[in-house]
N, C-alpha and C. Protein backbone atom coordinates (compact mmCIF):
# COMPACT_ATOMS: atom_id res chain seq x y z
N UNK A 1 62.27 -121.64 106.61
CA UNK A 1 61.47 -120.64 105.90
C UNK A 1 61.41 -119.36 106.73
N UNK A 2 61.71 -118.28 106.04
CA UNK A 2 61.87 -116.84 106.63
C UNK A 2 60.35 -115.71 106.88
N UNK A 3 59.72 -116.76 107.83
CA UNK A 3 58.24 -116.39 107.60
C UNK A 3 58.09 -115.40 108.59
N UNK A 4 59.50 -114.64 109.93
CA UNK A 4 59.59 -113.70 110.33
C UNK A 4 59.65 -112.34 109.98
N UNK A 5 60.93 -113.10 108.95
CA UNK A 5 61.28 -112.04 108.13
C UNK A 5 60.00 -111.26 107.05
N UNK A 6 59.48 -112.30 106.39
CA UNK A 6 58.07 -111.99 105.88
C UNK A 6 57.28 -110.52 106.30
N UNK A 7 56.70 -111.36 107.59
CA UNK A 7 56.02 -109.96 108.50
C UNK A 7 56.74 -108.58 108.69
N UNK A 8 58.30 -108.74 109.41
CA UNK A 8 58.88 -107.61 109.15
C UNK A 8 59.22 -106.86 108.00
N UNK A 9 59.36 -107.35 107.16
CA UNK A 9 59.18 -106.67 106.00
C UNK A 9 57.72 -105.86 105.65
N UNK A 10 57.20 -106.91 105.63
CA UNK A 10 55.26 -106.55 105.56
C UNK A 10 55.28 -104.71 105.97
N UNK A 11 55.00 -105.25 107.46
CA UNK A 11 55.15 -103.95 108.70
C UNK A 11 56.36 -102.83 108.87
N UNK A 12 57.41 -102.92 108.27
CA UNK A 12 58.54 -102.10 108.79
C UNK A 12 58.31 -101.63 109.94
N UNK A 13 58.35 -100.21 110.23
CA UNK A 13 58.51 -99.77 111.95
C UNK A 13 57.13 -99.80 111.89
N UNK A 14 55.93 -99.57 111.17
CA UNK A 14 54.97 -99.33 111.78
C UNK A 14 53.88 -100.04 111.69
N UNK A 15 54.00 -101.11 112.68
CA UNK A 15 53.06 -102.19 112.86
C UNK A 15 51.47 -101.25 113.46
N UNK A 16 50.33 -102.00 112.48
CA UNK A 16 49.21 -101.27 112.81
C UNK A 16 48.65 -101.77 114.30
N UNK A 17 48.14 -100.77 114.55
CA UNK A 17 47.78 -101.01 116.21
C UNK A 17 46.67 -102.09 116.69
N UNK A 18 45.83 -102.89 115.56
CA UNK A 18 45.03 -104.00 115.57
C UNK A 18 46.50 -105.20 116.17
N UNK A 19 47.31 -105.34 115.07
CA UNK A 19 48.53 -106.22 115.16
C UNK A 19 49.09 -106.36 116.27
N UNK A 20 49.22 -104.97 117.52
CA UNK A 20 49.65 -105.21 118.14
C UNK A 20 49.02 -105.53 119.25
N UNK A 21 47.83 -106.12 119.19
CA UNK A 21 47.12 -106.80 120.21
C UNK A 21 47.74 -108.35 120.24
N UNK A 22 47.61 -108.62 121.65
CA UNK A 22 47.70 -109.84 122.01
C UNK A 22 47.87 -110.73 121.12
N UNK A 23 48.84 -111.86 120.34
CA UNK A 23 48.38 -112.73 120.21
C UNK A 23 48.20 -112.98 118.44
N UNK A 24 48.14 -111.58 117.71
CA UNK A 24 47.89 -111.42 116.16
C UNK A 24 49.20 -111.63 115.62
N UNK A 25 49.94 -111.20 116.15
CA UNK A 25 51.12 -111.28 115.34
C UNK A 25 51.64 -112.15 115.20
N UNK A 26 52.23 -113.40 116.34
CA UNK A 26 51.85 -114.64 115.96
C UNK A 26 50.73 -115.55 115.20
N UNK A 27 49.73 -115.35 115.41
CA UNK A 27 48.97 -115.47 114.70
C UNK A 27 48.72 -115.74 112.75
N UNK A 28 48.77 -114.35 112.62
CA UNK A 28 50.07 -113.78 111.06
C UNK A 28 50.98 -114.54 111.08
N UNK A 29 52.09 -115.15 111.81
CA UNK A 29 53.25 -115.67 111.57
C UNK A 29 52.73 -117.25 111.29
N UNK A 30 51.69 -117.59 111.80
CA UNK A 30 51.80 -118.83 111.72
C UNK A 30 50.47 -119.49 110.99
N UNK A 31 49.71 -118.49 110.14
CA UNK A 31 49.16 -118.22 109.24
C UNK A 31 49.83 -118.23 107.70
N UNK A 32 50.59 -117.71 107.85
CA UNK A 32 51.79 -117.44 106.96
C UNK A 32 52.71 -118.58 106.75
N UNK A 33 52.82 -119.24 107.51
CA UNK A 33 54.14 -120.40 107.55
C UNK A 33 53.34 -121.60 106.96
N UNK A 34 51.83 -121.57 107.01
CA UNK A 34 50.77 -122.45 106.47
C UNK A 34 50.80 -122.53 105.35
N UNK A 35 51.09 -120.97 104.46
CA UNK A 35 50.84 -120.62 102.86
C UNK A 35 52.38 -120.53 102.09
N UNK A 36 52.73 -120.24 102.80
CA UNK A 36 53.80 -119.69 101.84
C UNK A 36 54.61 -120.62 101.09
N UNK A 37 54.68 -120.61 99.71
CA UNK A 37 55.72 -121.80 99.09
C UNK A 37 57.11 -121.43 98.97
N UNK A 38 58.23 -121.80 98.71
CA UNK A 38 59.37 -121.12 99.05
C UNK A 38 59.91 -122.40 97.54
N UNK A 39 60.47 -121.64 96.76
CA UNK A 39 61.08 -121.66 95.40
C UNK A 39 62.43 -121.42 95.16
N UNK A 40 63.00 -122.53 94.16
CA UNK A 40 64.83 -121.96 94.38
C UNK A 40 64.90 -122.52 92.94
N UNK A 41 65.55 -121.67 92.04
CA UNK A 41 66.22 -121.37 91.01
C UNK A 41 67.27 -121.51 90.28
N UNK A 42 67.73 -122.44 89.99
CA UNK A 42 69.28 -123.02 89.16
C UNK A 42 69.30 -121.97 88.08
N UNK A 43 68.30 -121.76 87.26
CA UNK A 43 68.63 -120.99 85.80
C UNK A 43 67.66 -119.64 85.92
N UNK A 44 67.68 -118.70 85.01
CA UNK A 44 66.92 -117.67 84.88
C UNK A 44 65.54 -118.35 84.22
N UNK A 45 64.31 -117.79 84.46
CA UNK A 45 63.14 -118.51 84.37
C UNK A 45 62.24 -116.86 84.51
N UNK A 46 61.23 -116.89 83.79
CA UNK A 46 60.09 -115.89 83.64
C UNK A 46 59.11 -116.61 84.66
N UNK A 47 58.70 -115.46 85.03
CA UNK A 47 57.78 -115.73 86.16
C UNK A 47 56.19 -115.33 85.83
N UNK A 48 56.59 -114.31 85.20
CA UNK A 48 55.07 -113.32 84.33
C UNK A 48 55.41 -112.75 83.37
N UNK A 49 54.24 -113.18 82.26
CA UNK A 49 54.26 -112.44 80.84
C UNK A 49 53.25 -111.11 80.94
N UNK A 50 53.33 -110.50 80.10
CA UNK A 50 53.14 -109.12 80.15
C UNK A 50 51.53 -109.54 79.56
N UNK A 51 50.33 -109.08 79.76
CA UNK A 51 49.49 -109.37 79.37
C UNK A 51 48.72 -110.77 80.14
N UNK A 52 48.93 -110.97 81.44
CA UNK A 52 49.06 -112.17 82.51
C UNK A 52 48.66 -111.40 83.42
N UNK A 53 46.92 -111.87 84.11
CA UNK A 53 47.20 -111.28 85.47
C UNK A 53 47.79 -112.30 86.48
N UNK A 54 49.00 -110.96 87.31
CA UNK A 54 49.49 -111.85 88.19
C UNK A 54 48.95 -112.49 89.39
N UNK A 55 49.43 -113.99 89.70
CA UNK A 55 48.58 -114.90 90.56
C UNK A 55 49.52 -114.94 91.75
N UNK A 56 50.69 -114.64 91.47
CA UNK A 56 51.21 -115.17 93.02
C UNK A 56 52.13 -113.22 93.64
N UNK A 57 52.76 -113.16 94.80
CA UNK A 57 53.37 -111.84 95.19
C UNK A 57 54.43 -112.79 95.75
N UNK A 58 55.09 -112.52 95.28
CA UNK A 58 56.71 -112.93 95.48
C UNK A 58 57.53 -111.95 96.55
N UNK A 59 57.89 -112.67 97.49
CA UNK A 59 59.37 -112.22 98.22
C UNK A 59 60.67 -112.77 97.86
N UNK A 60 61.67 -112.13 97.70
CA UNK A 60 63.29 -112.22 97.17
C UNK A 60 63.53 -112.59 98.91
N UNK A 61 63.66 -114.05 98.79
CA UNK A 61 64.50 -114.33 99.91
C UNK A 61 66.23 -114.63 99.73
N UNK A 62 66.49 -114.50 98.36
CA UNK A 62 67.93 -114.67 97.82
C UNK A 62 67.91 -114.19 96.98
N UNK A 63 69.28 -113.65 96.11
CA UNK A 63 69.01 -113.41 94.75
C UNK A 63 68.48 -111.99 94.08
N UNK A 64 67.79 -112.14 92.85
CA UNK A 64 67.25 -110.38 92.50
C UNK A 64 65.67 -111.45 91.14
N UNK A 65 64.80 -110.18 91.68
CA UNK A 65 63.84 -110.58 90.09
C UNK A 65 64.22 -108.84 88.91
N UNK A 66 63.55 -109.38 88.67
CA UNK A 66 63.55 -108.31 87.15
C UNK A 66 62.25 -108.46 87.06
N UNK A 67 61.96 -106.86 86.35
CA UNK A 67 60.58 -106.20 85.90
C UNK A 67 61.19 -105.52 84.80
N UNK A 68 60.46 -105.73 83.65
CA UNK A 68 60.65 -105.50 82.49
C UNK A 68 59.47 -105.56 81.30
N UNK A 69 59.46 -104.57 80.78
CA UNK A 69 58.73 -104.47 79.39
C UNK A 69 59.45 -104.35 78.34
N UNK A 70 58.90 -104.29 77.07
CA UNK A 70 59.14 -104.31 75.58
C UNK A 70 59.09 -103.11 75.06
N UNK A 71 59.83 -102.04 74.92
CA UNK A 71 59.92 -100.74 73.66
C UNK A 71 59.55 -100.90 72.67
N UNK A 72 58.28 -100.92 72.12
CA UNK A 72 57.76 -101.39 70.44
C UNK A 72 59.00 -100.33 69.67
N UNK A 73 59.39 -99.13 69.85
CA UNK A 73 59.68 -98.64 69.14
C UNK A 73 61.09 -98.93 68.19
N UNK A 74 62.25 -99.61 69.81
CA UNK A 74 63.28 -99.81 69.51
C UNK A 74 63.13 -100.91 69.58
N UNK A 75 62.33 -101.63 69.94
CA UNK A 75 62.60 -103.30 70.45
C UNK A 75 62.97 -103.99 71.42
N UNK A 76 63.78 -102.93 72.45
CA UNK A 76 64.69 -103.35 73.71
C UNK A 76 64.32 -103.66 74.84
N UNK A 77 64.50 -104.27 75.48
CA UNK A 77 63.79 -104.97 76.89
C UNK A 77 64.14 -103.66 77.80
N UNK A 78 63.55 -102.78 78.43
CA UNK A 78 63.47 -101.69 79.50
C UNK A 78 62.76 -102.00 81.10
N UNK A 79 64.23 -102.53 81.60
CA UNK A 79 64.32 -102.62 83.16
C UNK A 79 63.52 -101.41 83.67
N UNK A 80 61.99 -101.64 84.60
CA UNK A 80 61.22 -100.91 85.44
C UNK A 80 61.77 -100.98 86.91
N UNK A 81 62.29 -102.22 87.60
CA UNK A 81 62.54 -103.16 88.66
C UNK A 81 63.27 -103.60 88.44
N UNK A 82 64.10 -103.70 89.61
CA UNK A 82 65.74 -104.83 89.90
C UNK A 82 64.97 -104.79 91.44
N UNK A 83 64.35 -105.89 91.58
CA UNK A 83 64.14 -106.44 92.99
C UNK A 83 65.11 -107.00 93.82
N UNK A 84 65.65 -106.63 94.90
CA UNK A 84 66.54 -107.52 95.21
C UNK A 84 66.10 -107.65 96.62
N UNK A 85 67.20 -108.80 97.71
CA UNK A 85 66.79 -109.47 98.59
C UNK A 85 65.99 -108.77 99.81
N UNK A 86 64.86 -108.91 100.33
CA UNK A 86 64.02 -108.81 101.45
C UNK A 86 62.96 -107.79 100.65
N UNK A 87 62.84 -108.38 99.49
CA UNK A 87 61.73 -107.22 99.24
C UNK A 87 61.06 -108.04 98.34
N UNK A 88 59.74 -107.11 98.03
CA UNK A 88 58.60 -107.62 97.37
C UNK A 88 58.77 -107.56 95.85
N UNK A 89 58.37 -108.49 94.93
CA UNK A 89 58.66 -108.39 93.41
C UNK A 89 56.97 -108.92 92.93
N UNK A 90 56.24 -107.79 92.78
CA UNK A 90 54.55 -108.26 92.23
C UNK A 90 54.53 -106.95 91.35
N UNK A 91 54.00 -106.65 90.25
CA UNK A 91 53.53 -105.87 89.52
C UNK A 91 52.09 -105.17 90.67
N UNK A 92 52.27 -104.48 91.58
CA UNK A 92 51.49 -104.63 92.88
C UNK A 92 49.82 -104.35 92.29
N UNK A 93 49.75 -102.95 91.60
CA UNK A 93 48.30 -102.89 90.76
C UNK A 93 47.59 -103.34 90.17
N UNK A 94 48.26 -104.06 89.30
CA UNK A 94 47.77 -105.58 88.97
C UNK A 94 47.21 -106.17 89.59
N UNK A 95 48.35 -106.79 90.55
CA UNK A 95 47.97 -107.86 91.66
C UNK A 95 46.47 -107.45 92.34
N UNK A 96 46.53 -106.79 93.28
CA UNK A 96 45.34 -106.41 93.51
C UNK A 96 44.25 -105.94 92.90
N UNK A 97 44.06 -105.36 92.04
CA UNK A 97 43.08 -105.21 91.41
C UNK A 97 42.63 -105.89 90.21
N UNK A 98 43.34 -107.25 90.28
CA UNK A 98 43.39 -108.09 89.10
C UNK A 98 43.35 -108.20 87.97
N UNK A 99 44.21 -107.49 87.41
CA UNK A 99 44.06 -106.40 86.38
C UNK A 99 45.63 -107.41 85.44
N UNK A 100 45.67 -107.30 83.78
CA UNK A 100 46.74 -107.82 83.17
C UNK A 100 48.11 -106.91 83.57
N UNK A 101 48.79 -107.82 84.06
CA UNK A 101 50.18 -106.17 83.73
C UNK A 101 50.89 -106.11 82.53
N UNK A 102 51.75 -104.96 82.56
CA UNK A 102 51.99 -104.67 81.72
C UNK A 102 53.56 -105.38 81.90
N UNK A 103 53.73 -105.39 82.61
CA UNK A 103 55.54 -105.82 82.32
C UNK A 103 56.02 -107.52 82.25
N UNK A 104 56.64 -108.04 82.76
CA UNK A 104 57.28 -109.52 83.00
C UNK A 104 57.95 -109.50 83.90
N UNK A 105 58.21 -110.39 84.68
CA UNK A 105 58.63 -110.86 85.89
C UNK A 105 60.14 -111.80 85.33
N UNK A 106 61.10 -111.77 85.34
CA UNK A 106 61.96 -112.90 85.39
C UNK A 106 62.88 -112.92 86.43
N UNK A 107 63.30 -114.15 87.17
CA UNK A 107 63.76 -114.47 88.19
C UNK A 107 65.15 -114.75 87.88
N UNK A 108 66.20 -114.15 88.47
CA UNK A 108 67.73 -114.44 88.32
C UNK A 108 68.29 -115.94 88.23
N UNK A 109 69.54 -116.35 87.76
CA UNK A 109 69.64 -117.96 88.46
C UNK A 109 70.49 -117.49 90.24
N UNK A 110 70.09 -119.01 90.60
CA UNK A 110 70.50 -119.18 92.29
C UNK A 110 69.67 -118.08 93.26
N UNK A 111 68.64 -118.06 92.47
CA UNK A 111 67.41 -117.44 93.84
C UNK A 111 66.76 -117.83 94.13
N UNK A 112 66.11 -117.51 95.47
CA UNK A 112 65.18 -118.05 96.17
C UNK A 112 64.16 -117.39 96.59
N UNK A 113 62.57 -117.40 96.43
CA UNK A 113 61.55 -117.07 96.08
C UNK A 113 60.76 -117.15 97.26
N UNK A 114 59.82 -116.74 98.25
CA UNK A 114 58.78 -117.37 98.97
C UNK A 114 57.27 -116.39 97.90
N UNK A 115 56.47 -117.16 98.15
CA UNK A 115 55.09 -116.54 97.34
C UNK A 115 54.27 -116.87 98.15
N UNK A 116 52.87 -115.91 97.73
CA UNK A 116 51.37 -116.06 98.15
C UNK A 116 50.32 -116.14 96.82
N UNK A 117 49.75 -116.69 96.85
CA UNK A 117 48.79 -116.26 95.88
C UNK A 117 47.79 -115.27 96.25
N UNK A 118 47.11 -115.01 95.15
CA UNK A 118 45.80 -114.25 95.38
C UNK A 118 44.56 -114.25 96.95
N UNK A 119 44.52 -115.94 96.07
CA UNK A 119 43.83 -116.13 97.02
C UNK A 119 44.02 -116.44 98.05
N UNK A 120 45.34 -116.67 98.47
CA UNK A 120 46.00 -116.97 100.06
C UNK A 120 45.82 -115.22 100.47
N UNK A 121 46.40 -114.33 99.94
CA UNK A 121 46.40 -112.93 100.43
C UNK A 121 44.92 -112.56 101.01
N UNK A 122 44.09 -113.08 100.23
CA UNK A 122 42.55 -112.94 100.45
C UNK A 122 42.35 -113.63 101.65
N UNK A 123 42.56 -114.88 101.84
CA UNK A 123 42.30 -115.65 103.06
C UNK A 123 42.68 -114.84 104.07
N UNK A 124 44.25 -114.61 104.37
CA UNK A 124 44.79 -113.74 105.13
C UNK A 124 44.12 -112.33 105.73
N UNK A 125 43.96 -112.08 104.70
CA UNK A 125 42.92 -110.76 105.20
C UNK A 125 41.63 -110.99 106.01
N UNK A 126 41.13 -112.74 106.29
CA UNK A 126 39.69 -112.84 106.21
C UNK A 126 40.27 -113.54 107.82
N UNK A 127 41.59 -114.18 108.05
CA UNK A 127 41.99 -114.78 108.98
C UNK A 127 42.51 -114.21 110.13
N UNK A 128 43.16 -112.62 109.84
CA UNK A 128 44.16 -112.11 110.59
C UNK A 128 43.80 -110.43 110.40
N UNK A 129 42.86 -110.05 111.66
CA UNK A 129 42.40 -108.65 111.61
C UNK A 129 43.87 -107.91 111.66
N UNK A 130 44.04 -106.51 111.06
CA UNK A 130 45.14 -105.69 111.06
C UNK A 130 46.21 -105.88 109.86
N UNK A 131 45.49 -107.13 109.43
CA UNK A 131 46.95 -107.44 108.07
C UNK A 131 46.40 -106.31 106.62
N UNK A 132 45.02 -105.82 106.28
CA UNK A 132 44.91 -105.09 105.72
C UNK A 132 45.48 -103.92 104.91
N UNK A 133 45.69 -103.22 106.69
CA UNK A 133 46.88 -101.65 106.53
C UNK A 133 48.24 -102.41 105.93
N UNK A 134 48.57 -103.71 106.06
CA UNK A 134 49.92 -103.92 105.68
C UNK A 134 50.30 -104.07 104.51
N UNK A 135 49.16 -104.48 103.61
CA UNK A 135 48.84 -104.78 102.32
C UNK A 135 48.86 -103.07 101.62
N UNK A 136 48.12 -102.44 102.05
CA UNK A 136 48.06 -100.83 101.30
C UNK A 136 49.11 -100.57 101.37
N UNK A 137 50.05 -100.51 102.77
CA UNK A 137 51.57 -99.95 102.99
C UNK A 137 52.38 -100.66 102.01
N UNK A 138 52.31 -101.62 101.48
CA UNK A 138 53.03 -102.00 100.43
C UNK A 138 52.69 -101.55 98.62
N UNK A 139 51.47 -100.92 98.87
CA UNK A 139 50.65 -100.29 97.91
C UNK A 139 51.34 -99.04 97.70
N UNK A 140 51.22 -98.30 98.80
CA UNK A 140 52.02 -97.00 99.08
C UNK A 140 53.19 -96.97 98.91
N UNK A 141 53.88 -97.97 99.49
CA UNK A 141 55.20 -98.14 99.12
C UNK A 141 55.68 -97.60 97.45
N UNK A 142 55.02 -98.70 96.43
CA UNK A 142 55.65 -98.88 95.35
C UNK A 142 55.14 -97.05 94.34
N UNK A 143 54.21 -96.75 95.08
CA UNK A 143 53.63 -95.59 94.82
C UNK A 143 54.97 -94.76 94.51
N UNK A 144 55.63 -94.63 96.05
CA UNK A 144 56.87 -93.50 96.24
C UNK A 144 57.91 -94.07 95.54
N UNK A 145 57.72 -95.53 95.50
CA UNK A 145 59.28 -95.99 94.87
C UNK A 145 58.87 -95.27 93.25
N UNK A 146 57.85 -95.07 92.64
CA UNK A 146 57.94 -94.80 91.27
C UNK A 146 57.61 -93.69 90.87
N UNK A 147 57.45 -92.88 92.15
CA UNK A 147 57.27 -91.14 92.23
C UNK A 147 58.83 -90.66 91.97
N UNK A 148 59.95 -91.77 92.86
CA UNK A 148 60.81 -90.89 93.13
C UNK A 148 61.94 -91.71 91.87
N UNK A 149 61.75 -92.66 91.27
CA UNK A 149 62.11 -93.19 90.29
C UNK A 149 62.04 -91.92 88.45
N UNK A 150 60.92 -91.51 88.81
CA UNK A 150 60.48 -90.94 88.05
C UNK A 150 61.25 -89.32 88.09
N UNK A 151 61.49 -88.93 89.44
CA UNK A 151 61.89 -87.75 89.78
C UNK A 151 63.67 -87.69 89.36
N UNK A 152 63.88 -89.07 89.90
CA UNK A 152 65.37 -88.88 89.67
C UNK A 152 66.36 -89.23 88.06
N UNK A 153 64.66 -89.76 87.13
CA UNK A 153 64.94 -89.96 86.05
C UNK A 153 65.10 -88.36 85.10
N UNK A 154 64.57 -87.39 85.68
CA UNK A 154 64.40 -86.21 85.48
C UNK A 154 65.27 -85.09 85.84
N UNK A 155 65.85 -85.37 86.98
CA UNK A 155 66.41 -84.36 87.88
C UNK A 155 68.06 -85.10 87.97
N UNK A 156 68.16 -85.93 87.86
CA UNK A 156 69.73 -86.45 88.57
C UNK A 156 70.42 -87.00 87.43
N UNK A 157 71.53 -86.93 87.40
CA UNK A 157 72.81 -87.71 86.21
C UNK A 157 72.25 -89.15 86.64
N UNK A 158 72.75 -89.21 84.98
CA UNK A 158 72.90 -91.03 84.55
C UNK A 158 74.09 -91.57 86.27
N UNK A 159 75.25 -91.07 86.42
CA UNK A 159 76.35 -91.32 87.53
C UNK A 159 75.80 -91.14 88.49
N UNK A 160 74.72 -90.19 88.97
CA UNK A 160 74.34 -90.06 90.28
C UNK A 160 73.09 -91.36 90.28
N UNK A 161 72.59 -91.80 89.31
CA UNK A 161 71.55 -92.80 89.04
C UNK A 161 72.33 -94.13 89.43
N UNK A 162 73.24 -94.21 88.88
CA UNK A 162 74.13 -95.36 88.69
C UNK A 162 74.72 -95.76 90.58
N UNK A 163 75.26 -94.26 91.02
CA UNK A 163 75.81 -94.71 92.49
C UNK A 163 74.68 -94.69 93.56
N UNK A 164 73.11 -94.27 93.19
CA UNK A 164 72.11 -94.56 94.12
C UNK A 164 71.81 -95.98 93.72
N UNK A 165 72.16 -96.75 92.91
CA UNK A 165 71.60 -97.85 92.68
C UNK A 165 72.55 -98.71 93.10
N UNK A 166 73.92 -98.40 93.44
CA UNK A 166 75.13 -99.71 94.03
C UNK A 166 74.73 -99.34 95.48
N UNK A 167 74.46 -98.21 96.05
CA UNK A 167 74.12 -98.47 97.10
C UNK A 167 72.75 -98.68 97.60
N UNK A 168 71.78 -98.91 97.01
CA UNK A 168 70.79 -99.19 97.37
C UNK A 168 70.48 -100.91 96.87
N UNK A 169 71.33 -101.43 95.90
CA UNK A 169 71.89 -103.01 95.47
C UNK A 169 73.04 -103.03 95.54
N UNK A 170 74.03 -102.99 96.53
CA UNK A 170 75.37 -103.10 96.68
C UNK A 170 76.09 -104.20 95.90
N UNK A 171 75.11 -105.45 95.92
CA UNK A 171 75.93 -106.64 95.12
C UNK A 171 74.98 -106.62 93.43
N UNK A 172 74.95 -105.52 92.91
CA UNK A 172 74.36 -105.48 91.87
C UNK A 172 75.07 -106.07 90.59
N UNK A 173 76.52 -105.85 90.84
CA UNK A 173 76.90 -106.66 89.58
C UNK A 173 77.11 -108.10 89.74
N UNK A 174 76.83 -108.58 90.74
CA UNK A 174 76.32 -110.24 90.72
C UNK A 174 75.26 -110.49 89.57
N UNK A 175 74.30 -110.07 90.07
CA UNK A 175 72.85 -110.16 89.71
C UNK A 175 72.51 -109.91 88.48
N UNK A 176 72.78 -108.99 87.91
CA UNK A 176 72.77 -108.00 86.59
C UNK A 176 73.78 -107.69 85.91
N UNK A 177 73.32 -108.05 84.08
CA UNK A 177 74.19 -107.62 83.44
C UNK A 177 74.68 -106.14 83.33
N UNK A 178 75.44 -105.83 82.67
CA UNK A 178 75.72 -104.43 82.22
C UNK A 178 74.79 -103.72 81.16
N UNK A 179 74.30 -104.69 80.57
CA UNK A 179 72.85 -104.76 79.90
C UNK A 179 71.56 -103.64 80.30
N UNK A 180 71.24 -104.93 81.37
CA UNK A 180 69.87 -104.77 82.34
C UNK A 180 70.29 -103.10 82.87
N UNK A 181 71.86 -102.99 83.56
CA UNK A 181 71.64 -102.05 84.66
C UNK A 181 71.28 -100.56 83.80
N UNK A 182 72.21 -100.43 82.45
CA UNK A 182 71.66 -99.49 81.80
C UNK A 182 70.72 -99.41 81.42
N UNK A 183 69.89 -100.47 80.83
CA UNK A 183 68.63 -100.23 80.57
C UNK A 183 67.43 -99.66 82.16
N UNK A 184 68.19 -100.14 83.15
CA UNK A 184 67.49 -99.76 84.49
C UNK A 184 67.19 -97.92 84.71
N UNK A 185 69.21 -97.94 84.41
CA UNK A 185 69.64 -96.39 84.68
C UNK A 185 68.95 -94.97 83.43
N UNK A 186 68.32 -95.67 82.32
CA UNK A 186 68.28 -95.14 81.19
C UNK A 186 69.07 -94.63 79.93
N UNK A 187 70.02 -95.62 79.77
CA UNK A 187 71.53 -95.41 79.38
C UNK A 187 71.70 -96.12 78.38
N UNK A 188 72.62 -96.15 77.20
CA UNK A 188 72.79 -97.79 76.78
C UNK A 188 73.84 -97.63 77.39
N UNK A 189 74.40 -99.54 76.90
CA UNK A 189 75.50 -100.01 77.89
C UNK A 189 77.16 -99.14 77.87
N UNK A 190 76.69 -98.47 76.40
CA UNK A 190 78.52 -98.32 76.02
C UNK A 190 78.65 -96.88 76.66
N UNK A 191 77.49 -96.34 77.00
CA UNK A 191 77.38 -94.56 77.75
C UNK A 191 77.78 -95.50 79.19
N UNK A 192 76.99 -96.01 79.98
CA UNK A 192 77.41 -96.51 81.26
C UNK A 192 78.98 -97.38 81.21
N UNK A 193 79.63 -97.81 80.28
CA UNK A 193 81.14 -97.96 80.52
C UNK A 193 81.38 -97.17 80.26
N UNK A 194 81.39 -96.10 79.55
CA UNK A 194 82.37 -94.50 79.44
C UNK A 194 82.05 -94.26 80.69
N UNK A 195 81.03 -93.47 81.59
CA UNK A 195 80.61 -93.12 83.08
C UNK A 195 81.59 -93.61 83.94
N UNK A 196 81.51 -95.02 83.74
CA UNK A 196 82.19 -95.65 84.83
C UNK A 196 83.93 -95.59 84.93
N UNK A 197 84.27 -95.45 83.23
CA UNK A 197 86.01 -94.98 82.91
C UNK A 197 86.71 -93.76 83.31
N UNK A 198 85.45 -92.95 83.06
CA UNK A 198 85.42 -91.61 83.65
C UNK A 198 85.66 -91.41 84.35
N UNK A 199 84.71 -91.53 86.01
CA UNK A 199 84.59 -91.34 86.68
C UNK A 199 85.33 -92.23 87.72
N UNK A 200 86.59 -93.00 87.63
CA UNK A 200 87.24 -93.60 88.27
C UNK A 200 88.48 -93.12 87.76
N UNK A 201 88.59 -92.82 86.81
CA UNK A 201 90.26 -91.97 86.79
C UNK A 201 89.85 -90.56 87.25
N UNK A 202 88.35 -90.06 87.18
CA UNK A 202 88.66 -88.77 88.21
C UNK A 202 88.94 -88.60 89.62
């Protein structure tokens, strides 16, 4: 179980300065190795329905999740999230503030999952001074991820959308249909194969 990896992720470079006292950070690690369930996936499986508050915060220790809602208008499933490996997959506002979300969670086949629940996150906080700031930083996080999601849905080509997303999911066409990724990129599928015909004989 990747309950190192966990924390580093948690913290990136900037571990809060409680944490780095003596003794916490292990601590956290082995706090953590107590809770965490670790989940593996043969088939695609929903994890959260839209209208569900979410109970557990999922880490992609293999694999990719999906975040997705419903278009009443057209009907079409609209990719928010393509989670993929070492990162967090929770509807995060929700989560914390226990609130229904709005989207669905579904889990790829051949992935592998570690989770917390609610109330393990709560414990954690009550067990391990400094894990707090690590919890907001992941708050903050998804903040910028959907500031700049939003910016580049505005400002940048469908192609420039498309090649920040192979390199920021390099093994994306494992994971995802041609489907999902346009619906990710804001595209339908048959605009993202012209893009891609295009832009390889240029």
């Amino acid at each position: 179980m990747q309950v190192k990896r966990l924390v580093e992720s948690l913290a990136g470079d900037s571990v809060p300065e409680e944490l780095k006292e003596k003794g916490l950070l292990e601590k956290l690690e082995a706090s953590l190795a107590g809770m965490v369930a670790e989940s593996r996936y043969a088939r695609q499986q929903l994890l959260l329905s839209a209208g569900q508050v979410p109970e557990y915060l999922y880490y992609v220790d293999r694999g990719m999740v999906r975040g997705y809602y419903y278009d009443d208008s057209s009907g079409r499933a609209i990719t928010l999230f393509l989670w993929r490996e070492d990162s967090w997959a929770v509807p995060v506002t929700s989560f914390f503030l226990r609130q229904p979300s709005d989207v669905y969670l579904e889990v790829n086949p051949e992935s592998a999952l570690l989770s917390l629940s609610y109330r393990q996150v709560t414990e954690l906080v009550r067990q391990v001074p400094g894990v707090e700031p690590l919890l907001r930083g992941l708050l903050l996080h998804y903040c910028a991820f959907h500031q700049k999601r939003t910016k580049d849905l505005l400002t940048r080509s469908a192609w420039e959308r498309y090649q920040d997303l192979q390199q920021t999911h390099p093994r994306i066409g494992q994971h995802a249909s041609r489907e999902v990724i346009a619906s990710y990129l804001g595209v339908t599928p048959q605009s993202l194969s012209r893009l891609i015909r295009e832009n390889r004989r240029a």
